[in-house]
Every structure is written in structure tokens, then in C-alpha cells.
C-alpha atoms as a PDB file:
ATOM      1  CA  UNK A   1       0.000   0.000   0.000  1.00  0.00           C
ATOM      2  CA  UNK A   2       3.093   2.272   0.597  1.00  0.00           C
ATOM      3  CA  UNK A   3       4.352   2.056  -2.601  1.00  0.00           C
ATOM      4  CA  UNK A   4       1.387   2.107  -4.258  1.00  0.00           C
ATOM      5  CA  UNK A   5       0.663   5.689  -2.604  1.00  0.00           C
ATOM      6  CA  UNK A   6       4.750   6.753  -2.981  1.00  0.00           C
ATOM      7  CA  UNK A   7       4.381   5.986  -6.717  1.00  0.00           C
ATOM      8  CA  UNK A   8       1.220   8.390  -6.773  1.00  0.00           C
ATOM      9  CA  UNK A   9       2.744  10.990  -4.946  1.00  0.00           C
ATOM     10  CA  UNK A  10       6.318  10.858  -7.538  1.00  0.00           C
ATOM     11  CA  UNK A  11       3.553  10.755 -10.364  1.00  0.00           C
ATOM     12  CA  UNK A  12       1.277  13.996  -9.244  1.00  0.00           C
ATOM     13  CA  UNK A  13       4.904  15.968  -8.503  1.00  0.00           C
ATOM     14  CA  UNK A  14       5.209  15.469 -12.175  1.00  0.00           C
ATOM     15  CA  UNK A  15       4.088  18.313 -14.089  1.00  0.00           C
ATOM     16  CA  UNK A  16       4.404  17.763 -17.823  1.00  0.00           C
ATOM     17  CA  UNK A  17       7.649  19.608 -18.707  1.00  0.00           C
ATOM     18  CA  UNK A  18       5.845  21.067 -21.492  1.00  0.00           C
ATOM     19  CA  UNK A  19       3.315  22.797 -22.532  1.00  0.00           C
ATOM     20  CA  UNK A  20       0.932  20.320 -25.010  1.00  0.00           C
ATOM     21  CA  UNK A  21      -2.572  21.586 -27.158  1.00  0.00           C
ATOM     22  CA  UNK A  22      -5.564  21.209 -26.225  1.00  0.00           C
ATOM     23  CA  UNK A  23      -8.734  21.093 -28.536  1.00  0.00           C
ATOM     24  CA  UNK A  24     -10.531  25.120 -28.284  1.00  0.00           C
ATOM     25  CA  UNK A  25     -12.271  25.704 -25.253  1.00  0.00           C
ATOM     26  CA  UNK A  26     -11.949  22.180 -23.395  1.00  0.00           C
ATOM     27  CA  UNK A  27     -11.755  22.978 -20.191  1.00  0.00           C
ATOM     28  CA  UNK A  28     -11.244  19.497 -18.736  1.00  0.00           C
ATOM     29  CA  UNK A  29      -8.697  18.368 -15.941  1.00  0.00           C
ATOM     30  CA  UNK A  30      -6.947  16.579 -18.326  1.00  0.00           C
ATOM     31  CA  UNK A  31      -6.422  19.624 -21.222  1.00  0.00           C
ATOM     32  CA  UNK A  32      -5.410  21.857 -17.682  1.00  0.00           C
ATOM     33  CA  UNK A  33      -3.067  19.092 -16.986  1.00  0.00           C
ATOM     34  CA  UNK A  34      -1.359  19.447 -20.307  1.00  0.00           C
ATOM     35  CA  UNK A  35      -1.750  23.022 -19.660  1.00  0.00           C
ATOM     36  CA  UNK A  36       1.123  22.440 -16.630  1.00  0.00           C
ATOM     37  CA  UNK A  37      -1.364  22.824 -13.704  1.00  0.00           C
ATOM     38  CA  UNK A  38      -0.297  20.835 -10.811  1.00  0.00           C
ATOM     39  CA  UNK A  39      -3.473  20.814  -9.144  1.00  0.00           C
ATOM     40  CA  UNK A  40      -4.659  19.149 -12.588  1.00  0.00           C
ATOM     41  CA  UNK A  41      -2.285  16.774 -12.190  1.00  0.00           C
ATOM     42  CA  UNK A  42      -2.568  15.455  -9.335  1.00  0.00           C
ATOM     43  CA  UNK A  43      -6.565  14.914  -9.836  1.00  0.00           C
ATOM     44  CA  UNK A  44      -6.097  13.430 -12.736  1.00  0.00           C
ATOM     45  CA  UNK A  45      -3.345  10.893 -11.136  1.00  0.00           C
ATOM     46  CA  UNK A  46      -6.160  10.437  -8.276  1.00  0.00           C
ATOM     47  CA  UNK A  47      -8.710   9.723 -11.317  1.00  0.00           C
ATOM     48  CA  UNK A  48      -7.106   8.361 -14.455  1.00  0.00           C
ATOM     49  CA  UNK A  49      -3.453   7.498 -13.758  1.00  0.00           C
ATOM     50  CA  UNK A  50      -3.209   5.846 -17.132  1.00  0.00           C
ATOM     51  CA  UNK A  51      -3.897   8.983 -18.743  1.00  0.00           C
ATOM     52  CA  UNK A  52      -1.851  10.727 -16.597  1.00  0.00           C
ATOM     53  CA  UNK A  53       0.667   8.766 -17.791  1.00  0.00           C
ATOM     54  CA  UNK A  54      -0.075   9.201 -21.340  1.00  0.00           C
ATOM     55  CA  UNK A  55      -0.146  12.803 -21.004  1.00  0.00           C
ATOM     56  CA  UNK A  56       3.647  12.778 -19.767  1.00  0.00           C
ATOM     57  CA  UNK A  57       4.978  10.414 -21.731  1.00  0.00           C
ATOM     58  CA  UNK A  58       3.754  12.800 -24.893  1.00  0.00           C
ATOM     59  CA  UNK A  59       5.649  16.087 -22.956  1.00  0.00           C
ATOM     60  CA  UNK A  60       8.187  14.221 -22.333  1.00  0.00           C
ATOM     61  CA  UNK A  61       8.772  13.346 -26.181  1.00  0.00           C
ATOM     62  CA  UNK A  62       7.504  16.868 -27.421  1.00  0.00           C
ATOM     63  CA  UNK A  63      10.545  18.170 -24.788  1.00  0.00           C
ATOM     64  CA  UNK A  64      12.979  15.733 -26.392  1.00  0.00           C
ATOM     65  CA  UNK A  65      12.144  16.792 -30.421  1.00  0.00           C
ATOM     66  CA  UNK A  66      12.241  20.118 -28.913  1.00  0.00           C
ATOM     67  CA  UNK A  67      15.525  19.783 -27.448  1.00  0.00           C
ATOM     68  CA  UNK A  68      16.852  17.603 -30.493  1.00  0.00           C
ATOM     69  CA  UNK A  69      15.791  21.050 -33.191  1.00  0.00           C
ATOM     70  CA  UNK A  70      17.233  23.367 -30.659  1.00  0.00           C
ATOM     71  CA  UNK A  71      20.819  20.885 -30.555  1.00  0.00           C
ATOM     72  CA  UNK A  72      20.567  20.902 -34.603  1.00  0.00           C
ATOM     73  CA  UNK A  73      20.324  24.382 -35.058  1.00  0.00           C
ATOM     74  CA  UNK A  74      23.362  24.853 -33.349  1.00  0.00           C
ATOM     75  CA  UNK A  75      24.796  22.136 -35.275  1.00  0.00           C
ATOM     76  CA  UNK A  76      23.891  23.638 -38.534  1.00  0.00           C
ATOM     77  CA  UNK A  77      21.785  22.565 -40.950  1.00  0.00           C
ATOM     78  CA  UNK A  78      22.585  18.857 -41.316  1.00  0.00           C
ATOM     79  CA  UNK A  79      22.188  15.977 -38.784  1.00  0.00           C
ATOM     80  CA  UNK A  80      24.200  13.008 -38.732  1.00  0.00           C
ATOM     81  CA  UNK A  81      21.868   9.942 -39.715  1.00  0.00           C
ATOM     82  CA  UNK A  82      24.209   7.586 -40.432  1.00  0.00           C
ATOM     83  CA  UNK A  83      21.977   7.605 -43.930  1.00  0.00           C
ATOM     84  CA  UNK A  84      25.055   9.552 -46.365  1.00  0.00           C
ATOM     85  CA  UNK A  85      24.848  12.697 -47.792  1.00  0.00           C
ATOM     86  CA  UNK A  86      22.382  15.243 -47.191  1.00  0.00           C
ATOM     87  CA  UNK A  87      20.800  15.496 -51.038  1.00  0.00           C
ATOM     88  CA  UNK A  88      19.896  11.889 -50.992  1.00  0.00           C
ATOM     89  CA  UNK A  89      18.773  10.991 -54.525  1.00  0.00           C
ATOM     90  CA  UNK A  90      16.246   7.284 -54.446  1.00  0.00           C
ATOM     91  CA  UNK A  91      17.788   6.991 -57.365  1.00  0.00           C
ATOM     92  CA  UNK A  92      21.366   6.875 -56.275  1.00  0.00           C
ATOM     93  CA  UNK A  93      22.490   2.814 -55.425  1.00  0.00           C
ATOM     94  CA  UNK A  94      25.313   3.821 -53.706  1.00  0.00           C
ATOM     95  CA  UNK A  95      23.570   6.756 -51.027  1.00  0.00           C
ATOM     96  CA  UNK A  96      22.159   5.092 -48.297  1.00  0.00           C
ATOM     97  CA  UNK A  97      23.999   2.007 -47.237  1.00  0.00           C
ATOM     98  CA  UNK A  98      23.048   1.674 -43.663  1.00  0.00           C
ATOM     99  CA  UNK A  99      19.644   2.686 -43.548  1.00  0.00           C
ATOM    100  CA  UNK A 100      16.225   0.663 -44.164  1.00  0.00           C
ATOM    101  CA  UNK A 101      12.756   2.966 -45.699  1.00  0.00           C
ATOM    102  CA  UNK A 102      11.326   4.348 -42.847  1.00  0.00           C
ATOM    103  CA  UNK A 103       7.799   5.956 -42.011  1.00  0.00           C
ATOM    104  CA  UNK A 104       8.231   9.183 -42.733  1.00  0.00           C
ATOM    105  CA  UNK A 105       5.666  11.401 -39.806  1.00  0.00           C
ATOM    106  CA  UNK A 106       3.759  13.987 -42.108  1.00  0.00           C
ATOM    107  CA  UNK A 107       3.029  16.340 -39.428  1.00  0.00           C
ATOM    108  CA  UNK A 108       6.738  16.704 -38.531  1.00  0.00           C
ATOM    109  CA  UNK A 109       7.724  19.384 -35.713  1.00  0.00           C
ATOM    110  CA  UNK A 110       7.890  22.084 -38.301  1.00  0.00           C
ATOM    111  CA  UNK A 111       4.458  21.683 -39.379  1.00  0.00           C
ATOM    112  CA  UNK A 112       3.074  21.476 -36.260  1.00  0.00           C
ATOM    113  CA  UNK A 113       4.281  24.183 -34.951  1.00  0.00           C
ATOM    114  CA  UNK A 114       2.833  26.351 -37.884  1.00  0.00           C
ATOM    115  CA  UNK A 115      -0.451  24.182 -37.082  1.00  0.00           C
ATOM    116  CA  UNK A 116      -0.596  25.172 -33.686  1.00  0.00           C
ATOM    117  CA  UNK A 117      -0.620  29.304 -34.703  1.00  0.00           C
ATOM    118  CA  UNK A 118      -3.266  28.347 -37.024  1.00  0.00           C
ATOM    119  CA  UNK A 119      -6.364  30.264 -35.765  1.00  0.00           C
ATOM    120  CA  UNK A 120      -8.186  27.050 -37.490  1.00  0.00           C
ATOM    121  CA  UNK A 121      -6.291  24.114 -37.338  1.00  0.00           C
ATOM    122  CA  UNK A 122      -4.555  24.546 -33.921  1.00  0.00           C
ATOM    123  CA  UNK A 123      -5.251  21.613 -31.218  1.00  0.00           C
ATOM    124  CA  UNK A 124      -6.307  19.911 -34.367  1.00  0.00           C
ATOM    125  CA  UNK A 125      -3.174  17.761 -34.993  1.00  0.00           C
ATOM    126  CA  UNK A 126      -0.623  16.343 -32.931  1.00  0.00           C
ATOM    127  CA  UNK A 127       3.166  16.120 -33.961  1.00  0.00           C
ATOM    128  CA  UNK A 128       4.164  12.640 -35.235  1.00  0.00           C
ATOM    129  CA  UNK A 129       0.302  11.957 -36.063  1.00  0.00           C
ATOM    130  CA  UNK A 130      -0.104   8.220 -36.134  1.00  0.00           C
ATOM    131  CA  UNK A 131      -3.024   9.121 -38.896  1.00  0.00           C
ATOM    132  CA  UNK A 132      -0.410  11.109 -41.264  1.00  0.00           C
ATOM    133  CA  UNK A 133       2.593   8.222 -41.761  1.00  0.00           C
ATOM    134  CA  UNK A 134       3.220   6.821 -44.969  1.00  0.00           C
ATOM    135  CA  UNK A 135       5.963   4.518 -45.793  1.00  0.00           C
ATOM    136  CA  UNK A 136       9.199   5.043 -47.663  1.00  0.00           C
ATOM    137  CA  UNK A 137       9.606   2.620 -51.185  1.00  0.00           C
ATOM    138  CA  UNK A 138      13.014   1.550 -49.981  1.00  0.00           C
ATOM    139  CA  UNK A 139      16.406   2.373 -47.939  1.00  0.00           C
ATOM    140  CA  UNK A 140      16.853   5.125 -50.432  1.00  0.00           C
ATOM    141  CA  UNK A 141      13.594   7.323 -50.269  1.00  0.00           C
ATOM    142  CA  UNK A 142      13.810   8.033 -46.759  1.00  0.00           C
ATOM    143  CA  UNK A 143      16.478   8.017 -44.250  1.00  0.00           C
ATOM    144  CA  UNK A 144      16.357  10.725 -41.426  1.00  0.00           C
ATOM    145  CA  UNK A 145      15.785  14.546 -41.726  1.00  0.00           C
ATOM    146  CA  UNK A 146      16.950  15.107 -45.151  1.00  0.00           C
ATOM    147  CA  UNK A 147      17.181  18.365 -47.277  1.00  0.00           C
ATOM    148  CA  UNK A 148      14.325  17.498 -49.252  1.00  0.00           C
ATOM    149  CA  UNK A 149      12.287  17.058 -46.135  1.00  0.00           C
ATOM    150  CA  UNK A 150      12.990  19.784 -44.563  1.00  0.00           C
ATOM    151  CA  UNK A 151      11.810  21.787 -47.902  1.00  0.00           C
ATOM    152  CA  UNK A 152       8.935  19.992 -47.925  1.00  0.00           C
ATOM    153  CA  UNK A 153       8.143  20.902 -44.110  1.00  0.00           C
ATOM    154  CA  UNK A 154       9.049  24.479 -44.779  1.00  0.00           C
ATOM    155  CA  UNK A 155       6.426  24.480 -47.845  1.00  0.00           C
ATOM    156  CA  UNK A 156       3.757  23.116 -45.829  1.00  0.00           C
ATOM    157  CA  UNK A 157       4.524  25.481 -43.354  1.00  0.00           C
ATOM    158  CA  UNK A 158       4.299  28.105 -45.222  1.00  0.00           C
ATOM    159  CA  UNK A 159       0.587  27.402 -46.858  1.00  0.00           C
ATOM    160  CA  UNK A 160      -0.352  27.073 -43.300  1.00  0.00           C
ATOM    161  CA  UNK A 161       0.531  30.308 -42.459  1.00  0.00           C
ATOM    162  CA  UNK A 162      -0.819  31.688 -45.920  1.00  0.00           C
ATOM    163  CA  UNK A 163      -4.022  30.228 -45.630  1.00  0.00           C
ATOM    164  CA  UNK A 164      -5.175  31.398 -42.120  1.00  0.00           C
ATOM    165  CA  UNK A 165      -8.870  30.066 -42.967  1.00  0.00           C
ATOM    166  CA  UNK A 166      -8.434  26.744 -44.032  1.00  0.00           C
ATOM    167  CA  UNK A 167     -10.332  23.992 -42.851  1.00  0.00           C
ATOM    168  CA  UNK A 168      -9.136  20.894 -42.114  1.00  0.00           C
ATOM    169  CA  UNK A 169     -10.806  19.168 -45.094  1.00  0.00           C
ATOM    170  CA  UNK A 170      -8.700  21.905 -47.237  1.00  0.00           C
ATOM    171  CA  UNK A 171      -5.600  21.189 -45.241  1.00  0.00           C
ATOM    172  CA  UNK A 172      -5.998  17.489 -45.494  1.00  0.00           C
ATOM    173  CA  UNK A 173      -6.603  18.156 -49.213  1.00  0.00           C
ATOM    174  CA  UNK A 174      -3.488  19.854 -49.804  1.00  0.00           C
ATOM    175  CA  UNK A 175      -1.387  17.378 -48.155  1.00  0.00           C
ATOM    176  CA  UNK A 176      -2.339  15.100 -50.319  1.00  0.00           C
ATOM    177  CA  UNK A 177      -1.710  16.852 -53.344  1.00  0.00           C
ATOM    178  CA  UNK A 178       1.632  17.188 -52.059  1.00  0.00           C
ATOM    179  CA  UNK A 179       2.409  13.434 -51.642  1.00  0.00           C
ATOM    180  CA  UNK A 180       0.786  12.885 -54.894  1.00  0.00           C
ATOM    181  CA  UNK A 181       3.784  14.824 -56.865  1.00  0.00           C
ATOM    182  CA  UNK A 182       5.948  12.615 -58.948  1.00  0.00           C
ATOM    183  CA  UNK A 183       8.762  13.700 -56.598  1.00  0.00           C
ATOM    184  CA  UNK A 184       7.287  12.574 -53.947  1.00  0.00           C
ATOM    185  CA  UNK A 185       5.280   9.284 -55.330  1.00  0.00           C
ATOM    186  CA  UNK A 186       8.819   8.140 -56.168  1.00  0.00           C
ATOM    187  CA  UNK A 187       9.749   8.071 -52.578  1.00  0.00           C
ATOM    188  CA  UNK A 188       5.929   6.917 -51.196  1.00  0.00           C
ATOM    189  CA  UNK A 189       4.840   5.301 -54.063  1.00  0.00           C
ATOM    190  CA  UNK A 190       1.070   4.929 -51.656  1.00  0.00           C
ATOM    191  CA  UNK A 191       1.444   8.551 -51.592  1.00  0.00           C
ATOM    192  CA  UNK A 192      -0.779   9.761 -48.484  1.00  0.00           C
END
């Protein structure tokens, strides 16, 4: 019984680290939990401690992407995949030796940061959506953060932010008009 209530009490003490979205004007325990309320917190762990753990397990990995952008803009430009060169060509037999296809995450931190400014969109979308993966063809359409992923983050980023009315069916839209270039086919030949 002593641990039981020691684990509760090291659980409520734990404020998410960061700050996650909540859907407009929910007003919940959990969304004030995300928020970084303690009180919220340690209601919810008195609740729901499943979702309580849920909720910092996700600000826990939004801290970490956060931290990982912050250590790669210092870094420059480039990170260190293992995966080759930076302008990766699926083409190219001889780029990517060590890697495997991966999923690539559609909603990557860039975008859903721009989501979450979005007057419309914001709380809509979380970042590594489960419901916006797609899988690479091979080893050599996707290996890391690579420069034509980053463009294509910064160009869905940027319709985002130019399109400060859009719905979600219209954002969805676009997205898939995106992964349904030839460029982009070649990689996710299922496009999105």
C-alpha cells in the first residue's frame, strides 16, 4: 500500500515539462493538466493514472524533439543519420547504405508548430500523427531529416501560415496533393 501511494505521490509531482494543445475551449482536468497545472495533475493521477501517464509520456517526447531542433540548429543545418549525404537521390544505389525505408511522420515538428498558430487548425493535430505516416519505397527514399524534407516541411509550413482560414478538409486536401507529386510518389509510391 506504501508504494502504491509513494508511486502516486512521484507521479502527481510530475508536471508535464511542457506545454501540449488542447482542442478550443476544453476545459477538462486533463487539457489543464497538459496546460502544466499541478493541481490538474494530481486529480487526474487520483482519477485516471493511465492517462496521466499518457499525457507525460507525450511532454516528455515533445521536450525531447524540442531539445533535439534546438541541438541541430546549433549544429547547422545537417544531422548526422548515419543515412550519407544530405541530397539523398532514391535513385542513387550507392547513397544510403546503412539505412532501411522508414515511415516518414507527415506532421513533422515544423508543421506542427505552424499548425498550432493556425487560428483554425490549432489543437487539431498532434506532432508525429499516427493518422499522417506513410511509408518510404526503400532504404533510399527516406532516411532521417533530409534536405528534401525539410523543404517539404518548410512548404507546408508556409501554406499554413498563408491560408489562415483553411479547414481541415482543405488542409488534409493539400497534403495530399503534395504526396501525390511525382517527386514525392517516387519516394511513397502509396502517396498519403
Amino acid at each position: 500500500m506504501h508504494a502504491r501511494l509513494l508511486a502516486l505521490a512521484l507521479l502527481v509531482s510530475q508536471v508535464p515539462p511542457v506545454v501540449l494543445p488542447c482542442v478550443t475551449s476544453d476545459t477538462t482536468v486533463v487539457c489543464y493538466c497538459k496546460q502544466g497545472v499541478a493541481q490538474a495533475c494530481a486529480t487526474l493521477a487520483a482519477q485516471d493514472e493511465e492517462t496521466l501517464k499518457g499525457i507525460l509520456r507525450a511532454a516528455a517526447m515533445v521536450k525531447a524533439a524540442k531539445e533535439a531542433n534546438k541541438a541541430q540548429e546549433k549544429a547547422g543545418d545537417s544531422v548526422d543519420t548515419g543515412c550519407g549525404g544530405d541530397g539523398q537521390d532514391p535513385k542513387d544505389e550507392d547513397d544510403q547504405k546503412k539505412c532501411t525505408g522508414q515511415w516518414h511522420h507527415i506532421i513533422s515538428m515544423t508543421v506542427w508548430k505552424a499548425l498550432e498558430l493556425h487560428r483554425v487548425l490549432k489543437g487539431h493535430y498532434t506532432y508525429r500523427d499516427s493518422h499522417f505516416v506513410t511509408q518510404a519505397k526503400d532504404l533510399k527514399a527516406h532516411c532521417g531529416y533530409q534536405k528534401w524534407h525539410k523543404q517539404v516541411d518548410e512548404e507546408i509550413a508556409k501554406w499554413i501560415a498563408r491560408h489562415g482560414e483553411a479547414t481541415m478538409q482543405q488542409f488534409e486536401v493539400y497534403l495530399r496533393e503534395v504526396y501525390s507529386r511525382p517527386a514525392l510518389l517516387e519516394r511513397f509510391p502509396n502517396g498519403f
